[in-house]
Protein backbone atom coordinates (compact mmCIF):
# COMPACT_ATOMS: atom_id res chain seq x y z
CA UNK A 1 -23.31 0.45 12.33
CA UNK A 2 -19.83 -1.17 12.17
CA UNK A 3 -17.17 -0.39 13.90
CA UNK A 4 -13.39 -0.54 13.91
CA UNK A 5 -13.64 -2.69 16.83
CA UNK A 6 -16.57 -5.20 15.57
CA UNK A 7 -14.02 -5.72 12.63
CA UNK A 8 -10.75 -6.24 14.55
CA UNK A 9 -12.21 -8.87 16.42
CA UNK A 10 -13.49 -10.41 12.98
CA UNK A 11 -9.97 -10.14 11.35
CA UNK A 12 -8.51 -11.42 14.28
CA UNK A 13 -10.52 -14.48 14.70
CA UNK A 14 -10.31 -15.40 11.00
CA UNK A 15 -6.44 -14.93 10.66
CA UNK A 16 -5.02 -14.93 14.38
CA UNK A 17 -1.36 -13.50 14.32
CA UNK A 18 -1.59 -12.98 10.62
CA UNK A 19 -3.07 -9.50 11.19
CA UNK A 20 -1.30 -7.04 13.56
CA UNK A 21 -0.05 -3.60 14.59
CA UNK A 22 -3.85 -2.38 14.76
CA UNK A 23 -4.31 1.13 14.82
CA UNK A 24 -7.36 3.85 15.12
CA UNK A 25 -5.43 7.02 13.59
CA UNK A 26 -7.84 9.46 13.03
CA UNK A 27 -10.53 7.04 13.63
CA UNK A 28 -9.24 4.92 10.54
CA UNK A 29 -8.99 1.00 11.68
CA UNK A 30 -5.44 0.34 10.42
CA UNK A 31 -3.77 -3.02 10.04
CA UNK A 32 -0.92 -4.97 8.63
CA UNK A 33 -0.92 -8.41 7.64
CA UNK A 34 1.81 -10.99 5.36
CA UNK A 35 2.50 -10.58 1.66
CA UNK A 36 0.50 -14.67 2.24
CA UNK A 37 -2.64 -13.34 3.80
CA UNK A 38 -3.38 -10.00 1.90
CA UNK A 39 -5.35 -11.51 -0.87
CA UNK A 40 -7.36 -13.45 1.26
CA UNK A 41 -7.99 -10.93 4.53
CA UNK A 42 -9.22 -8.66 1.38
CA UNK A 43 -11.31 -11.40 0.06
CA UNK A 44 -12.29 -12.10 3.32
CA UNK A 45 -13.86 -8.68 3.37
CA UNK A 46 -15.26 -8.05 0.42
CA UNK A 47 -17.43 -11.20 1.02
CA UNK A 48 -18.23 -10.88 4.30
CA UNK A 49 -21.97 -10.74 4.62
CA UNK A 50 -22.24 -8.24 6.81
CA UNK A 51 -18.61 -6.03 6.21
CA UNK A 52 -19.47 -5.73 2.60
CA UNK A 53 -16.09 -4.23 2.02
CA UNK A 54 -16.47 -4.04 -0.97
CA UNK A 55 -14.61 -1.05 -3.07
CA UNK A 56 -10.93 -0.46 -3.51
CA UNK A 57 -10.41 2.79 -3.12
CA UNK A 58 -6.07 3.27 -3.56
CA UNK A 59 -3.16 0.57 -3.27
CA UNK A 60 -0.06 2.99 -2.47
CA UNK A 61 3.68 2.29 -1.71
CA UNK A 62 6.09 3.95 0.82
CA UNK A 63 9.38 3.73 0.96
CA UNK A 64 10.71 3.83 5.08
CA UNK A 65 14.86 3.18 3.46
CA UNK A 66 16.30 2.96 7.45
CA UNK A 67 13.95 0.72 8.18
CA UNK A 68 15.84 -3.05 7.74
CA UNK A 69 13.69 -5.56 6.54
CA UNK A 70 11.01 -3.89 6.06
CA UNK A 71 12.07 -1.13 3.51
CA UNK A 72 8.77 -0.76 1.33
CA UNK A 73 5.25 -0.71 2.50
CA UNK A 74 2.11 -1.71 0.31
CA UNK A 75 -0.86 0.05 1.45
CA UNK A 76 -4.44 -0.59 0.52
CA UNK A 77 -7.20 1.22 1.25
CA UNK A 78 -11.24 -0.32 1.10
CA UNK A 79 -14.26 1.23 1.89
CA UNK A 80 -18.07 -0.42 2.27
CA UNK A 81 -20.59 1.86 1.27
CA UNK A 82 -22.90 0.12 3.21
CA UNK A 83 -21.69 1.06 6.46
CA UNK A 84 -19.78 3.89 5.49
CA UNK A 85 -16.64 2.02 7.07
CA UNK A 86 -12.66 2.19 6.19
CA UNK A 87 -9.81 0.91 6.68
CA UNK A 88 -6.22 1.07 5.84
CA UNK A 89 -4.21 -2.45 5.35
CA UNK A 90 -0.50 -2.48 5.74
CA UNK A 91 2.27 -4.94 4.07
CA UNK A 92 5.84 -4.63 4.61
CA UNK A 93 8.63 -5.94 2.24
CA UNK A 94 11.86 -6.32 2.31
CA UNK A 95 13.99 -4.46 -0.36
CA UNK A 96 15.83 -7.85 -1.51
CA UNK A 97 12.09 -9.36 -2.25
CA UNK A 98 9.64 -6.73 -3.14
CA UNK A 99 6.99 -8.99 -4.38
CA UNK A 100 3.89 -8.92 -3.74
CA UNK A 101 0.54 -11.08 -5.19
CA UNK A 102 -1.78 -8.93 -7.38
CA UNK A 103 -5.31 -8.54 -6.28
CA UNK A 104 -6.66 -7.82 -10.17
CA UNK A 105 -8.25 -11.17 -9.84
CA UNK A 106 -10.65 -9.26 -6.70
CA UNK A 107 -10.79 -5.89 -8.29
CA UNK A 108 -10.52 -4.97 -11.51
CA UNK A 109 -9.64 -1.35 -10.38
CA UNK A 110 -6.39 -2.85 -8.78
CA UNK A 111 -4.58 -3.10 -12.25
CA UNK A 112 -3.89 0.62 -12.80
CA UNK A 113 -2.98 1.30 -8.92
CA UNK A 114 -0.42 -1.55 -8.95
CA UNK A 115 1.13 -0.58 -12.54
CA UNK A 116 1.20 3.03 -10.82
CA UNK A 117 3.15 1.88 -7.82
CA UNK A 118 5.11 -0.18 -9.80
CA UNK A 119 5.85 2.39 -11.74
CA UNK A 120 7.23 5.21 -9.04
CA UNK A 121 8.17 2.17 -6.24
CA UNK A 122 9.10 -0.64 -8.43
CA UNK A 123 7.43 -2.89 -6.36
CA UNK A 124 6.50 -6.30 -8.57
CA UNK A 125 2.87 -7.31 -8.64
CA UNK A 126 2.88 -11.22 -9.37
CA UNK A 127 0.24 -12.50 -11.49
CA UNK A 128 -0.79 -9.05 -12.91
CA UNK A 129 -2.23 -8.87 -16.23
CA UNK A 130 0.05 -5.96 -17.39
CA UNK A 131 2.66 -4.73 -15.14
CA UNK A 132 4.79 -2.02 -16.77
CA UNK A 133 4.51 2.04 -16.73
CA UNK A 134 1.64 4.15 -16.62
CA UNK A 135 2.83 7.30 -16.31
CA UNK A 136 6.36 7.42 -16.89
CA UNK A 137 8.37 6.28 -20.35
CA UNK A 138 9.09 2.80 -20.53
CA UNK A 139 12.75 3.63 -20.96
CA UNK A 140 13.28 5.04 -17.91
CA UNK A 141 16.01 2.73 -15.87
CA UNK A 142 14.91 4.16 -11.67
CA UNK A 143 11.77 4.45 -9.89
CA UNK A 144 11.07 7.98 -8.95
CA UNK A 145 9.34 7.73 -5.64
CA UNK A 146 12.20 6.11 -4.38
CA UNK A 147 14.49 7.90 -1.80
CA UNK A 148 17.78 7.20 -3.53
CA UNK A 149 18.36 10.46 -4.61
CA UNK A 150 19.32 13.83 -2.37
CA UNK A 151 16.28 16.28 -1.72
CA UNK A 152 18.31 18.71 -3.25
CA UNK A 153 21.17 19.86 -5.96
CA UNK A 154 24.51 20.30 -4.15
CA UNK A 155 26.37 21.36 -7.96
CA UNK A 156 23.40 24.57 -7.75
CA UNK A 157 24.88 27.62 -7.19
CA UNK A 158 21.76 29.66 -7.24
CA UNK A 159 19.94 28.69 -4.20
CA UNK A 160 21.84 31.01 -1.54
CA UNK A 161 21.07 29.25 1.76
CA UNK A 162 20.64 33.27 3.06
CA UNK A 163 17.56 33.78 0.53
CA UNK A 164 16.08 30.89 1.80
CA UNK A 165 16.44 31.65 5.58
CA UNK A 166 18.74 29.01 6.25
């Protein structure tokens, strides 16, 4: 059986202080790593004889706006069937440079979760095949997911705070 600690020591020996910030929530070995090392730590696993980490299951961005520096979050998710084993990568960006490499050239199913995230984060995807919308119209000038906008109306004169228990 592997376990989140067999591969931590793995990751760690392959690419030292390029992998960091390891977590267990829920059981789930989490990590982050460099916009630089994400292709190959996923690579890395996917080849590994014995990891065999070998489907993609989501790619996913989060937006953390207070958070200097580090204002968007990539997040991939793999799974070996094998071993029945998970875990959750981590890769922070800055909001002046939110580029990251593709990894369509490891998974094929990578091109529709990056054009997704691209679509609602706007994060870039260099080297993808095809990066523009999935789901939204082409035309459309701001990325949805972002938090740019205030959770509610203010100009909304129906929404009594009283009815709502506020």
């Amino acid at each position: 059986m592997l376990t989140n600690q067999e591969v931590a020591e793995g990751l760690l020996e392959k690419f030292g202080d390029q992998v960091f910030d390891f977590e267990e929530p829920y059981g789930l070995l989490t990590l982050s790593t460099t916009r630089e090392e994400i292709i190959p730590l996923m690579e890395f696993l996917k080849d590994h004889k014995h990891y065999q980490v070998i489907f993609l299951t989501d790619i996913t961005g989060v937006q953390y706006p207070d958070n200097a520096g580090k204002e968007y979050v990539v997040v991939y998710h793999m799974h070996s069937f094998v071993h029945n084993f998970r875990i959750r990568i981590k890769v922070a960006l800055s909001a002046a440079d939110i580029h990251i490499p593709t990894a369509t050239g490891l998974f094929a199913s990578a091109n529709w979760m990056e054009r997704e995230t691209y679509d609602f984060f706007g994060i870039l995807f260099d080297g993808h095949p095809n990066l523009r919308r999935i789901l939204n119209i082409e035309e459309m000038d701001y990325f949805p997911m972002r938090k740019e906008y205030p959770m509610e109306d203010a100009t909304r004169e129906d929404k009594i705070d009283a009815l709502f228990g506020r």
